[in-house]
C-alpha atoms as a PDB file:
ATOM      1  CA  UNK A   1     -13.665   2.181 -37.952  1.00  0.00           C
ATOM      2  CA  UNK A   2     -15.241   0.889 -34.660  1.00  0.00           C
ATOM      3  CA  UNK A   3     -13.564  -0.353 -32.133  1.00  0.00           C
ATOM      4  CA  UNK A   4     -13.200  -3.756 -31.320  1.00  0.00           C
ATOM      5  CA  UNK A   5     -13.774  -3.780 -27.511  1.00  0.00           C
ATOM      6  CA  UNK A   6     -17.004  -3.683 -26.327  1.00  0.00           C
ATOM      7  CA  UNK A   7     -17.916  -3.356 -22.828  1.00  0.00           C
ATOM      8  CA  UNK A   8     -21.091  -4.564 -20.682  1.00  0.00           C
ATOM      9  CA  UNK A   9     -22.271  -2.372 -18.307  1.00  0.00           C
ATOM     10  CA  UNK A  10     -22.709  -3.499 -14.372  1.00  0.00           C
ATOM     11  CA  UNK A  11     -26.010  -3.241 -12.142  1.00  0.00           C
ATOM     12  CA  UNK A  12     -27.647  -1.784 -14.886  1.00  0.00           C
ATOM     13  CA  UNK A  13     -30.927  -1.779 -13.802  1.00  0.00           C
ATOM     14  CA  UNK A  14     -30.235  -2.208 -10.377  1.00  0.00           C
ATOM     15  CA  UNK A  15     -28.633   1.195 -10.442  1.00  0.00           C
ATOM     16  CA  UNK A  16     -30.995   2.735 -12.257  1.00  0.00           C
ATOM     17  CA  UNK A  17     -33.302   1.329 -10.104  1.00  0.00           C
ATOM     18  CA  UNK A  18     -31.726   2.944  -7.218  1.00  0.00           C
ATOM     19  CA  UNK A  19     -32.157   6.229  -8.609  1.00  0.00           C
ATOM     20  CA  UNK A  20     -35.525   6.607  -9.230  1.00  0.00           C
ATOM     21  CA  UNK A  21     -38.704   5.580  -6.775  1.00  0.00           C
ATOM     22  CA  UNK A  22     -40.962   6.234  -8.941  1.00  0.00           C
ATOM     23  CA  UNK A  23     -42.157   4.582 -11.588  1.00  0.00           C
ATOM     24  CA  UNK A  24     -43.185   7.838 -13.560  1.00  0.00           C
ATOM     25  CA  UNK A  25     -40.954   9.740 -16.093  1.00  0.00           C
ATOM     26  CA  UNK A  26     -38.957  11.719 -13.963  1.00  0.00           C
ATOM     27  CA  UNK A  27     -38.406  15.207 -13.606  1.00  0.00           C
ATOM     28  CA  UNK A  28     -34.915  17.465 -12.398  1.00  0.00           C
ATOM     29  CA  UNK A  29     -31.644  16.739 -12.784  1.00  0.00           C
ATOM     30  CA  UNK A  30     -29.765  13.536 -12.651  1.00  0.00           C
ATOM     31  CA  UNK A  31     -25.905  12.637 -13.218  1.00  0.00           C
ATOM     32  CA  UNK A  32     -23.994  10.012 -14.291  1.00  0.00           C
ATOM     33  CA  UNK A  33     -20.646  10.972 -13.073  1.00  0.00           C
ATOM     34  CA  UNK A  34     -18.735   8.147 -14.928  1.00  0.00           C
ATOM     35  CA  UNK A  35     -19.987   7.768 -18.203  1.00  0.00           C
ATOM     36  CA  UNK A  36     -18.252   5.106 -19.485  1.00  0.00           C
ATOM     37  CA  UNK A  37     -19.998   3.582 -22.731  1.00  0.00           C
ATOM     38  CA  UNK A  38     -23.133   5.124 -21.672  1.00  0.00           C
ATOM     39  CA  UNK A  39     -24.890   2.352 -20.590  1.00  0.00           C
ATOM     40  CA  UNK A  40     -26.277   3.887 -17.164  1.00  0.00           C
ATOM     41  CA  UNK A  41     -26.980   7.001 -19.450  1.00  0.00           C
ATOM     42  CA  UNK A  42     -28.982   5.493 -21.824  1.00  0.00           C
ATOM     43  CA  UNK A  43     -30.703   3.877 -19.312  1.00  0.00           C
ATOM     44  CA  UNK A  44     -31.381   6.871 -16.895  1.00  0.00           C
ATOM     45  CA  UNK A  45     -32.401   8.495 -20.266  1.00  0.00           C
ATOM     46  CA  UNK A  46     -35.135   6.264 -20.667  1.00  0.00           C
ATOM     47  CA  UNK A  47     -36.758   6.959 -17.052  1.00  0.00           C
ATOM     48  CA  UNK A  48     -36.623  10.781 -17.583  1.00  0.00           C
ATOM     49  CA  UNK A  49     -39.788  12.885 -18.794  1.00  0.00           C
ATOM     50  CA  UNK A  50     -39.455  15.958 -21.115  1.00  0.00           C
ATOM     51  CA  UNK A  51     -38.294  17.887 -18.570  1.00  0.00           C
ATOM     52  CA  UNK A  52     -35.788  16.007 -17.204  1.00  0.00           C
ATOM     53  CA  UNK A  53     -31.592  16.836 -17.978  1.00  0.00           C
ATOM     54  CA  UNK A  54     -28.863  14.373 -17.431  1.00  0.00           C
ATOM     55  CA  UNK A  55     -25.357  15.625 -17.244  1.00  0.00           C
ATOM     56  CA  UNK A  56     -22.684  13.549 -17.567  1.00  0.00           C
ATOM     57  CA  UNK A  57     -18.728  13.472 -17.044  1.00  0.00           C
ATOM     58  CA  UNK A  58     -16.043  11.624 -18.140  1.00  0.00           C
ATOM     59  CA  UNK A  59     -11.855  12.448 -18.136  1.00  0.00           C
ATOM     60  CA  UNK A  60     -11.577  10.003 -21.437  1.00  0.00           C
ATOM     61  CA  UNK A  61     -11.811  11.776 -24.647  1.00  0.00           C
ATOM     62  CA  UNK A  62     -13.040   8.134 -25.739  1.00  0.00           C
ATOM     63  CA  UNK A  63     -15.898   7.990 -23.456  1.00  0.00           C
ATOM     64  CA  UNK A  64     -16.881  11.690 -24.601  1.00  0.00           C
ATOM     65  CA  UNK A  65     -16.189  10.917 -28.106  1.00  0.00           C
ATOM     66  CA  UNK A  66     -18.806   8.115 -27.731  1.00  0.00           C
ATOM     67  CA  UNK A  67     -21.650  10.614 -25.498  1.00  0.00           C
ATOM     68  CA  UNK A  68     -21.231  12.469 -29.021  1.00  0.00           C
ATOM     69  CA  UNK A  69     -23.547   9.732 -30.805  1.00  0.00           C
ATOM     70  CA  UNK A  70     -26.522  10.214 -28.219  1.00  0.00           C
ATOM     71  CA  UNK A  71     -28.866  12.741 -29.701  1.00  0.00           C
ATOM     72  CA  UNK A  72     -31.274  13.813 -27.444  1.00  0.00           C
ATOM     73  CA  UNK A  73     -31.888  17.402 -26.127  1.00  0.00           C
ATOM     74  CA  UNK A  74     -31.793  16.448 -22.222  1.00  0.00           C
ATOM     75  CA  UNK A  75     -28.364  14.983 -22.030  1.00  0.00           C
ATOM     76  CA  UNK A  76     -25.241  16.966 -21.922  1.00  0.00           C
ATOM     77  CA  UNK A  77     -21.369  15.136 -21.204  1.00  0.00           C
ATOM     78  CA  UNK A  78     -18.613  17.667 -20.098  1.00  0.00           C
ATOM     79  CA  UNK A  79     -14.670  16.036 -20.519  1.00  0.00           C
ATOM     80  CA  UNK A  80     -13.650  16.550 -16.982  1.00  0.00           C
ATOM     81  CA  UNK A  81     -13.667  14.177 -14.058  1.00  0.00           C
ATOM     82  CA  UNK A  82     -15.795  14.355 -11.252  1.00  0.00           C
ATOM     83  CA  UNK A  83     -14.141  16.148  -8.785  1.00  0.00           C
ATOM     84  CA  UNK A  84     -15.797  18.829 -11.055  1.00  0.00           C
ATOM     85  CA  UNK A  85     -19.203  17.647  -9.388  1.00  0.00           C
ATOM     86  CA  UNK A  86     -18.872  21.322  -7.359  1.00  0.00           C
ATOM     87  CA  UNK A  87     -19.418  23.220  -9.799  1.00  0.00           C
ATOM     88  CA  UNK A  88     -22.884  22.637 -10.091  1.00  0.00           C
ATOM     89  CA  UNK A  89     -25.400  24.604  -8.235  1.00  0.00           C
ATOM     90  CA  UNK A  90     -26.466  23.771  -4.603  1.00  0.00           C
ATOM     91  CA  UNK A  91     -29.415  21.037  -4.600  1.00  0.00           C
ATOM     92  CA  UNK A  92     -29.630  21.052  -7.920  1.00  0.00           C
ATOM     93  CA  UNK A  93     -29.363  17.317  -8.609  1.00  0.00           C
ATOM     94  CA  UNK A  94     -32.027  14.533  -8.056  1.00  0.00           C
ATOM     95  CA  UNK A  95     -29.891  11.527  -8.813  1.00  0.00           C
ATOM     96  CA  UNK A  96     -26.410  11.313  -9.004  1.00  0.00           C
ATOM     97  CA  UNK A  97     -25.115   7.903 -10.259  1.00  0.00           C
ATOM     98  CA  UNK A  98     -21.073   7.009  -9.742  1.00  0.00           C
ATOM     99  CA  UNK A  99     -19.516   3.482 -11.733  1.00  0.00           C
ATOM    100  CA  UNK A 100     -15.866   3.554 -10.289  1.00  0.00           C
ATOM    101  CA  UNK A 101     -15.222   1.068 -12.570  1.00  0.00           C
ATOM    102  CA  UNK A 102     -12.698   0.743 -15.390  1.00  0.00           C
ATOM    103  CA  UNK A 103     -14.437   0.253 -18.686  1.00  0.00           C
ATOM    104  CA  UNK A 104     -13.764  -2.558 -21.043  1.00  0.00           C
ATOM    105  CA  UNK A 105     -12.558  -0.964 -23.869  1.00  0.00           C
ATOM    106  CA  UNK A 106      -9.853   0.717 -21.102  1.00  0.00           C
ATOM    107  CA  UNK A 107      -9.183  -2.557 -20.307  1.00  0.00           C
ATOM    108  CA  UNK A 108      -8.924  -4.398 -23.223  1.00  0.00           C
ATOM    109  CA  UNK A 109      -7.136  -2.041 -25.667  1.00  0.00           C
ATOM    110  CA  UNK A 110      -3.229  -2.487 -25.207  1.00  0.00           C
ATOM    111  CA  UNK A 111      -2.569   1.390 -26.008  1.00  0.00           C
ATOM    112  CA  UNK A 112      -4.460   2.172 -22.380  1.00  0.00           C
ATOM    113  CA  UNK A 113      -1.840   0.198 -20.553  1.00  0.00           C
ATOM    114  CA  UNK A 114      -3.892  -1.123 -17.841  1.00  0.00           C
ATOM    115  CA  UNK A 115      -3.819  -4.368 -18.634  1.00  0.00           C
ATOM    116  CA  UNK A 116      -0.928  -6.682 -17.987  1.00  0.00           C
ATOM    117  CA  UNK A 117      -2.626  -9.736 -20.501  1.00  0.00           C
ATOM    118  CA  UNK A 118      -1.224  -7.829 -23.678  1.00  0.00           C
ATOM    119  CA  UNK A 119       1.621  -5.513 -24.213  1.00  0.00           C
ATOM    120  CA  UNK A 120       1.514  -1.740 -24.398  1.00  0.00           C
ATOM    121  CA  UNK A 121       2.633   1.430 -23.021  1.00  0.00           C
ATOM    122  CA  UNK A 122       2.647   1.768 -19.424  1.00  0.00           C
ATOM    123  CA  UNK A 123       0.052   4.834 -19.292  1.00  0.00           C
ATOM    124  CA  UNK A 124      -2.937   4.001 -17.117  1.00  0.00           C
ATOM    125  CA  UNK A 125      -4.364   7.668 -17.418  1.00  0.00           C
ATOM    126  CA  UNK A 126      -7.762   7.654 -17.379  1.00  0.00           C
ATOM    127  CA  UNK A 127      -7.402  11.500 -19.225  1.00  0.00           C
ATOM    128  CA  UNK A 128      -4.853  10.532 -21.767  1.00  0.00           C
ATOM    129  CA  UNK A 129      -4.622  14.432 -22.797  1.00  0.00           C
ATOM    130  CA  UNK A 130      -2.886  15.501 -19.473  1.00  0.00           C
ATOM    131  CA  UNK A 131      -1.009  14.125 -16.293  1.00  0.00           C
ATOM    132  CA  UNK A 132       2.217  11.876 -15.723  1.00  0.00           C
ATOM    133  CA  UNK A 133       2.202   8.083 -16.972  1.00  0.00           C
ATOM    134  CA  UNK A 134       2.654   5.267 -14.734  1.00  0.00           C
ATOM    135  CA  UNK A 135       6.015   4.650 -16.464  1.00  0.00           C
ATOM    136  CA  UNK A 136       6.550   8.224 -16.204  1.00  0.00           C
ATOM    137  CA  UNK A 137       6.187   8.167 -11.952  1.00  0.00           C
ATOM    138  CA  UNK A 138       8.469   4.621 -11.834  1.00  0.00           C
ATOM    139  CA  UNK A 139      11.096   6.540 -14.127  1.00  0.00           C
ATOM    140  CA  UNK A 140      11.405   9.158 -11.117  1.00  0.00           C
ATOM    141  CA  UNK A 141       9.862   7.923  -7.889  1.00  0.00           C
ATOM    142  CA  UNK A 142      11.970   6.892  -5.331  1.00  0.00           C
ATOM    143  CA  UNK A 143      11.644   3.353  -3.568  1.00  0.00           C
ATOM    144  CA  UNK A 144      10.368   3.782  -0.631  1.00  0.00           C
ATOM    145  CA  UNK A 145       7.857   5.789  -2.354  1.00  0.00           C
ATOM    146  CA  UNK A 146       6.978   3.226  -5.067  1.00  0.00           C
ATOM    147  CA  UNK A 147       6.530   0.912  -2.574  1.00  0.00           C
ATOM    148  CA  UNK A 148       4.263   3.066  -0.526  1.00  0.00           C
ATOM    149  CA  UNK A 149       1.819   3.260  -3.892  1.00  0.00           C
ATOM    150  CA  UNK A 150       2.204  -0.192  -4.105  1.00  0.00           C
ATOM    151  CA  UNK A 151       1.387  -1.186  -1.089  1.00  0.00           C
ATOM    152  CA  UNK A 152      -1.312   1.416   0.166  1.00  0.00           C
ATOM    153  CA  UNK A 153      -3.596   0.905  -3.140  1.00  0.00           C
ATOM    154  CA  UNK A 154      -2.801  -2.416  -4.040  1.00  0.00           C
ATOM    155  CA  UNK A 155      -2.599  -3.581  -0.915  1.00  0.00           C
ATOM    156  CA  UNK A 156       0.424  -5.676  -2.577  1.00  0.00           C
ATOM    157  CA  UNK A 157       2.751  -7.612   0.715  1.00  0.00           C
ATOM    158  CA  UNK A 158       5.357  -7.304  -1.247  1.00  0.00           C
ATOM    159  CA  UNK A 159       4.783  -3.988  -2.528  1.00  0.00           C
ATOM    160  CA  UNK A 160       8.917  -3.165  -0.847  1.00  0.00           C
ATOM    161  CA  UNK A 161      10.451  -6.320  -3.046  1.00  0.00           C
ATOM    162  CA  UNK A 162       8.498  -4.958  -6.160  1.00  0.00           C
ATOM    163  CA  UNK A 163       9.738  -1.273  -5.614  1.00  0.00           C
ATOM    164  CA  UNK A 164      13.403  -2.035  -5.236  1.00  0.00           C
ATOM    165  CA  UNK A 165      12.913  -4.705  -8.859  1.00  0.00           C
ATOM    166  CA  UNK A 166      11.759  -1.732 -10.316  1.00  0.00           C
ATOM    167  CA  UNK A 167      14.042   0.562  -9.201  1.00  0.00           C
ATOM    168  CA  UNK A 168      17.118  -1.617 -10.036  1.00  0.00           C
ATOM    169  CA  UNK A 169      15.988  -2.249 -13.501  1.00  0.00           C
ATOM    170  CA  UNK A 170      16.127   1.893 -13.668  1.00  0.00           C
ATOM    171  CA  UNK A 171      19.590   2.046 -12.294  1.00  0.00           C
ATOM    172  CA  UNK A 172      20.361  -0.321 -14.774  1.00  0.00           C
ATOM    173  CA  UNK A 173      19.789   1.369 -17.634  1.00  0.00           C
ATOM    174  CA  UNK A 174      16.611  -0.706 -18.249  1.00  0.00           C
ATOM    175  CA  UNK A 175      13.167   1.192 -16.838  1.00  0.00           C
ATOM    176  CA  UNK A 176      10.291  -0.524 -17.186  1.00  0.00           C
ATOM    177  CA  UNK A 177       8.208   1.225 -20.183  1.00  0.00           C
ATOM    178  CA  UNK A 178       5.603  -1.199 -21.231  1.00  0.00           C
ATOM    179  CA  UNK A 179       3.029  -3.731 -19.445  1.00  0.00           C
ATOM    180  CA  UNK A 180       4.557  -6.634 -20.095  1.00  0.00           C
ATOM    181  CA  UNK A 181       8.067  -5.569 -19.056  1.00  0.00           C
ATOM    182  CA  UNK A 182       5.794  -4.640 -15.148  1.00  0.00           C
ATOM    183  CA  UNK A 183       4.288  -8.012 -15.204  1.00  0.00           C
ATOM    184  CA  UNK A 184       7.554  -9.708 -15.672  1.00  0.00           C
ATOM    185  CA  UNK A 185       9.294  -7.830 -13.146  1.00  0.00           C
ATOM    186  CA  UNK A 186       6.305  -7.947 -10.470  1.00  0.00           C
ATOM    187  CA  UNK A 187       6.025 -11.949 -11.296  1.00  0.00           C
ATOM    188  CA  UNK A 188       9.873 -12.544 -10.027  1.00  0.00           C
ATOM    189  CA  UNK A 189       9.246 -10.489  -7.130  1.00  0.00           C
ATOM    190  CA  UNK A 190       6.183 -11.961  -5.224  1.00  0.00           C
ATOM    191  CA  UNK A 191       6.774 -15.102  -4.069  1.00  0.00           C
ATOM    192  CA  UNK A 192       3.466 -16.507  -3.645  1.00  0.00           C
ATOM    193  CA  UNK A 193       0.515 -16.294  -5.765  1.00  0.00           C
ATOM    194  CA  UNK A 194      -3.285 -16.039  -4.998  1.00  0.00           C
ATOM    195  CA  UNK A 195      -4.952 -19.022  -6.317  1.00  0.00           C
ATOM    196  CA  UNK A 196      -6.763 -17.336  -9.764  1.00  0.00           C
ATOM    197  CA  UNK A 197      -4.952 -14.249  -9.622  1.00  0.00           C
ATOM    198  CA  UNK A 198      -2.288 -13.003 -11.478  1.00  0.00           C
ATOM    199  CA  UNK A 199       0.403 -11.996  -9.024  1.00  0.00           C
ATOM    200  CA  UNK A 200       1.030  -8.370 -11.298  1.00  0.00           C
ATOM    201  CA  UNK A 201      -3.387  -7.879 -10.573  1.00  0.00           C
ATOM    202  CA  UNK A 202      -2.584  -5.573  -7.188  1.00  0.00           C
ATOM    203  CA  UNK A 203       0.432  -3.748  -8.332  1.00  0.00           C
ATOM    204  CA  UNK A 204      -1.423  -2.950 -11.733  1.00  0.00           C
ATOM    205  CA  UNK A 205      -4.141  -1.564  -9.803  1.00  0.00           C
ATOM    206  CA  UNK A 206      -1.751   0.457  -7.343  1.00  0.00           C
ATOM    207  CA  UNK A 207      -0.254   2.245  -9.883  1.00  0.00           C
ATOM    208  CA  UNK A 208      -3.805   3.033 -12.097  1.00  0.00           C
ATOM    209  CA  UNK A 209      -5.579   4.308  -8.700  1.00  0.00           C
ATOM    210  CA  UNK A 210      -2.381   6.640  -7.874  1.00  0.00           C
ATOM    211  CA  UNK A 211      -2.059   7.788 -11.318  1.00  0.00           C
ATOM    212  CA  UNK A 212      -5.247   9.149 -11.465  1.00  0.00           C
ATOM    213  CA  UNK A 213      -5.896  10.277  -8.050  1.00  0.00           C
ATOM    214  CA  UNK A 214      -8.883   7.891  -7.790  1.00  0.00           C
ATOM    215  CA  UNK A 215      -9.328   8.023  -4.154  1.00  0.00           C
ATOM    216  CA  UNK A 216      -8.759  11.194  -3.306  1.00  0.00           C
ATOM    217  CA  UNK A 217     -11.194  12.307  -6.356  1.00  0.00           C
ATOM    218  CA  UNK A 218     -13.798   9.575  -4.771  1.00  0.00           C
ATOM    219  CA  UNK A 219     -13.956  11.124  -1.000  1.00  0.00           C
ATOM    220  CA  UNK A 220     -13.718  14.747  -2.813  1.00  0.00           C
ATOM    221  CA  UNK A 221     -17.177  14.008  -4.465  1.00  0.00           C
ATOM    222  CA  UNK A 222     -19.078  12.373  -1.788  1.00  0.00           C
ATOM    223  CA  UNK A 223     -18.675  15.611   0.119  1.00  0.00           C
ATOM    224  CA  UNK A 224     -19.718  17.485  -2.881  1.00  0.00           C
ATOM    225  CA  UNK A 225     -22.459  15.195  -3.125  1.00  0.00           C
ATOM    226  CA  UNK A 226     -24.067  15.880   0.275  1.00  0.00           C
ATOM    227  CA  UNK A 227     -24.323  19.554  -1.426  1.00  0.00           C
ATOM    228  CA  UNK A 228     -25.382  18.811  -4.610  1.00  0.00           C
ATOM    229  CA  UNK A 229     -28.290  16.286  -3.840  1.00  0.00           C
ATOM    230  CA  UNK A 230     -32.038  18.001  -3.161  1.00  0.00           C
ATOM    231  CA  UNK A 231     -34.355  16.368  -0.652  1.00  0.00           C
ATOM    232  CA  UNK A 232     -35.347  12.984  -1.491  1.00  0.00           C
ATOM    233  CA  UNK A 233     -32.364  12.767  -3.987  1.00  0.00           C
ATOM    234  CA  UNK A 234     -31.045   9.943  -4.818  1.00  0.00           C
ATOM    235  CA  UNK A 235     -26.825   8.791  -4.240  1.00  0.00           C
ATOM    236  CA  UNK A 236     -25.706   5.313  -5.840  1.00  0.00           C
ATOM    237  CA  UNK A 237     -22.092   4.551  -5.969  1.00  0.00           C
ATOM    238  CA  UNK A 238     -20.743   1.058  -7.728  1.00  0.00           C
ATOM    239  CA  UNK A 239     -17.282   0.372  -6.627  1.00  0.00           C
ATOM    240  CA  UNK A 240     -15.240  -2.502  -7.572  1.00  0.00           C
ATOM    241  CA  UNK A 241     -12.346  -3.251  -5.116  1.00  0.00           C
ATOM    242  CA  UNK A 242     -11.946  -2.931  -1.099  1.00  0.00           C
ATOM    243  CA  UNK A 243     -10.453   0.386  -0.994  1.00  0.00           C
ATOM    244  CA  UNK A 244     -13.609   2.298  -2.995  1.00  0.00           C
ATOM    245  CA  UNK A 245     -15.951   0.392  -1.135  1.00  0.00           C
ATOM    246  CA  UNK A 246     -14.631   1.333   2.408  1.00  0.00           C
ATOM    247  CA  UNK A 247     -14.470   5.156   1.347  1.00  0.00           C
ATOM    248  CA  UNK A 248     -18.128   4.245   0.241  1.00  0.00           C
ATOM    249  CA  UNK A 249     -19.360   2.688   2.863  1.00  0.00           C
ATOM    250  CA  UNK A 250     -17.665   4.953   5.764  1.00  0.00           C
ATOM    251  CA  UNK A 251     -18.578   7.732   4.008  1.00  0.00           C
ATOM    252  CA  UNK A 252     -22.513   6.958   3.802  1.00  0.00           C
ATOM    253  CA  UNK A 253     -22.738   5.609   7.288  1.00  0.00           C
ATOM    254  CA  UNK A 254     -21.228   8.445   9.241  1.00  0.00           C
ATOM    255  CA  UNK A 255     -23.687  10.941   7.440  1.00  0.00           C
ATOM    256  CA  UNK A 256     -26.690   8.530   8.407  1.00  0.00           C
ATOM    257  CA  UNK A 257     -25.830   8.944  12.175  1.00  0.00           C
ATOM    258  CA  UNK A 258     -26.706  11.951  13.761  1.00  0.00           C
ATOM    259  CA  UNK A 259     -23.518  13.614  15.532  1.00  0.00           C
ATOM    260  CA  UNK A 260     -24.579  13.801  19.323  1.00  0.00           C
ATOM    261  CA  UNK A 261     -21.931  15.366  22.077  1.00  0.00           C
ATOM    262  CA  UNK A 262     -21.430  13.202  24.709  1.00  0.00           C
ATOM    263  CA  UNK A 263     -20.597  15.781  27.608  1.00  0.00           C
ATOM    264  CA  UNK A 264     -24.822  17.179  26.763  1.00  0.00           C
ATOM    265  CA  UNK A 265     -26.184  13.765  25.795  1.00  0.00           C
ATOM    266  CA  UNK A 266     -30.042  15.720  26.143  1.00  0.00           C
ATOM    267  CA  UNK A 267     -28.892  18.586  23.916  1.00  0.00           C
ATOM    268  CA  UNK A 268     -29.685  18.563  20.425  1.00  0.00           C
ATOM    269  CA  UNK A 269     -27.477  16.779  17.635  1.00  0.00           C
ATOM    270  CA  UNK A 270     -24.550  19.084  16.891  1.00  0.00           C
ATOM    271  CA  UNK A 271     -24.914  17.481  12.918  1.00  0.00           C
ATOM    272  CA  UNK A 272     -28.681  16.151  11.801  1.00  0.00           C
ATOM    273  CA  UNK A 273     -28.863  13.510   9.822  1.00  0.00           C
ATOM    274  CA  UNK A 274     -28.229  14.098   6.426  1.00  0.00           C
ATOM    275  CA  UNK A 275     -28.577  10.663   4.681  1.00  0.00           C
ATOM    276  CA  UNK A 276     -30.722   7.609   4.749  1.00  0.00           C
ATOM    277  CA  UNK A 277     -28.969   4.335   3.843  1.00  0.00           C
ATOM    278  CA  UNK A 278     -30.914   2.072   1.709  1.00  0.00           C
ATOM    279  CA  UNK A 279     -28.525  -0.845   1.357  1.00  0.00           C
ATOM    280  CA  UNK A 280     -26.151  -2.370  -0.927  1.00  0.00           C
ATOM    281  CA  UNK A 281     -26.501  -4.446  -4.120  1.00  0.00           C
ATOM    282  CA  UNK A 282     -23.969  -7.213  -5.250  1.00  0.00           C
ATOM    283  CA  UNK A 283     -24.402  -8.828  -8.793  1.00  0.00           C
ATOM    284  CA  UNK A 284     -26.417 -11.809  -8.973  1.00  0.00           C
ATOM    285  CA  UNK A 285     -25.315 -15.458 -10.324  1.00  0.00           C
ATOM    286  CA  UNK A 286     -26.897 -14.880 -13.931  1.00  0.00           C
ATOM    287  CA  UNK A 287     -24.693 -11.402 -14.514  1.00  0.00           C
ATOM    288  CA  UNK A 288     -21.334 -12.880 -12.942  1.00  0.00           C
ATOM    289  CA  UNK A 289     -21.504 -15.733 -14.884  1.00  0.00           C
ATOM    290  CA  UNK A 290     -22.099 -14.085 -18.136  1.00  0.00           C
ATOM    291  CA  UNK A 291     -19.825 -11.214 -17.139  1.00  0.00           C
ATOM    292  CA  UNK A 292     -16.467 -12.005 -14.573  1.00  0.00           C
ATOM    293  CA  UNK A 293     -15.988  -8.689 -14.250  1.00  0.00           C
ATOM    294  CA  UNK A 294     -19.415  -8.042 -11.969  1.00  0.00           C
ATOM    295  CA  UNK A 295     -17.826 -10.605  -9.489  1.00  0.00           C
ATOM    296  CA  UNK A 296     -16.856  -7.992  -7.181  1.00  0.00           C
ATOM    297  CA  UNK A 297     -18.816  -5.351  -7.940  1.00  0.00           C
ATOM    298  CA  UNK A 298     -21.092  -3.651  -4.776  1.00  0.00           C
ATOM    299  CA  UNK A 299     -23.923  -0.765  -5.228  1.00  0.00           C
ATOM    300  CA  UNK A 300     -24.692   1.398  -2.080  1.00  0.00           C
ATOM    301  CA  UNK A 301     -27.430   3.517  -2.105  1.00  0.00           C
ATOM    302  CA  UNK A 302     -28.311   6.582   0.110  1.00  0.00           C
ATOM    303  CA  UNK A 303     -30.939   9.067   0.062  1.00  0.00           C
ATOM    304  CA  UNK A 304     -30.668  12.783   0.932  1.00  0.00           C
ATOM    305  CA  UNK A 305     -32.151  13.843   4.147  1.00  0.00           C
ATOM    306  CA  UNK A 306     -34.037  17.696   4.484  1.00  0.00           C
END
């Protein structure tokens, strides 16, 4: 039986784009290190000649389940996430494509439990096959670390009045199990709410970064990157809230500045140059209107440096 959610995929082309110069079918090795639905796949699929391989990752069994249905000889998806990046040879890797983004069908089906609009188990894990739940880490955290999660990746002010809710409801007798139960709790707690936002949006995204490492995965794999990437390669990164982007952005514009010591200001650069910036992307008007989710969505793009 298919599944009901579907999902639209963001920057398509302006991705895929990103990754390849040239206009003519493309050689070497690319990777989409967030598969997804496929839709930057399919698309990078498209661009590649004969010889070209795409390798993709993905830590849901959903997403791989759904790379099963492509049938073409260059593609190959492994189940892991992409901290696994390393363990592909040294400038290997022409393009290297990363959609930090949580699909739709994550989203939208209630048995993922990051969504707070319809109630469901309070998982969050991107890998559903391994790892603690979010309900799991508010079942033994303490407060003041709760509210550090809270606060540090949802960037939530009132991440300390949410933690000790949540922690009385577990004294109780009562721990919060299921979405809705979190959104009911978080929605006493904050006292005032961003206009269009719902005020469980930052918590629900504290807990879903922290559960699965996201951040700590994301500056893991731009390092690996730098490695990874041949001359002239190609690094494109969509993120979708502040945090990501900073790590993003930070990351790409320290390796675009040579690394000069100020007590020999004539010497040569203790660390070359070892990216080129070429910009960022935001969605346009057409795509946000006919998808909300693209509203904050930003592409950076960087090219690899001899």
């Amino acid at each position: 039986m298919e599944q009901p959610w579907t999902h639209t995929t963001v920057l398509l082309n302006e991705a895929v784009e990103a990754l390849f110069p040239d206009t003519a079918p493309a050689a070497g090795t690319y990777v989409d290190a967030t598969f997804g639905r496929g839709g930057h796949s399919r698309a990078i699929l498209q661009r590649l000649g004969p010889t070209g391989r795409l390798i993709a990752f993905d830590k849901d069994a959903e997403a791989v389940a759904e790379a099963a249905r492509i049938e073409d000889a260059r593609f190959s998806i492994r189940h892991q996430g992409f901290r696994h990046l390393e363990e592909l040879p040294p400038a290997s890797v022409s393009g290297l494509l990363m959609d930090l983004g949580v699909s739709s069908p994550q989203i939208d089906n209630p048995a993922r439990g990051f969504s707070f609009r319809s109630d469901g188990p309070l998982d969050m894990r991107m890998d559903t096959t391994r790892g603690e739940t979010a309900a799991d880490f508010l079942a033994r955290a303490d407060e003041r670390h709760i509210a550090e999660v809270i606060r540090d990746y949802g960037e939530e002010r009132f991440a300390v009045a949410i933690a000790k809710a949540l922690v009385t409801l577990r004294e109780s007798g009562t721990p919060v199990r299921t979405t809705r139960e979190l959104s009911a709790v978080v929605a006493r707690a904050v006292r005032t709410r961003e206009a269009g936002q719902d005020p469980a949006t930052r918590t629900f995204q504290a807990l879903r970064i922290f559960v699965n490492a996201e951040l700590e995965e994301l500056e893991q794999v731009l390092t690996s990157a730098l490695g990874l990437l041949e001359t002239g390669g190609r690094l494109a990164v969509i993120s979708f809230h502040s945090l990501e982007d900073r790590i993003v952005k930070t990351f790409i514009a320290r390796e675009s500045k040579a690394e000069i010591d100020r007590r020999a200001p004539f010497a040569p650069p203790s660390r070359a140059l070892r990216l080129h910036a070429l910009g960022r992307v935001k969605p346009g008007a057409a795509e946000v209107a006919a998808n909300g989710r693209a509203r904050s969505a930003i592409l950076r793009v960087a090219e690899r440096l001899a």
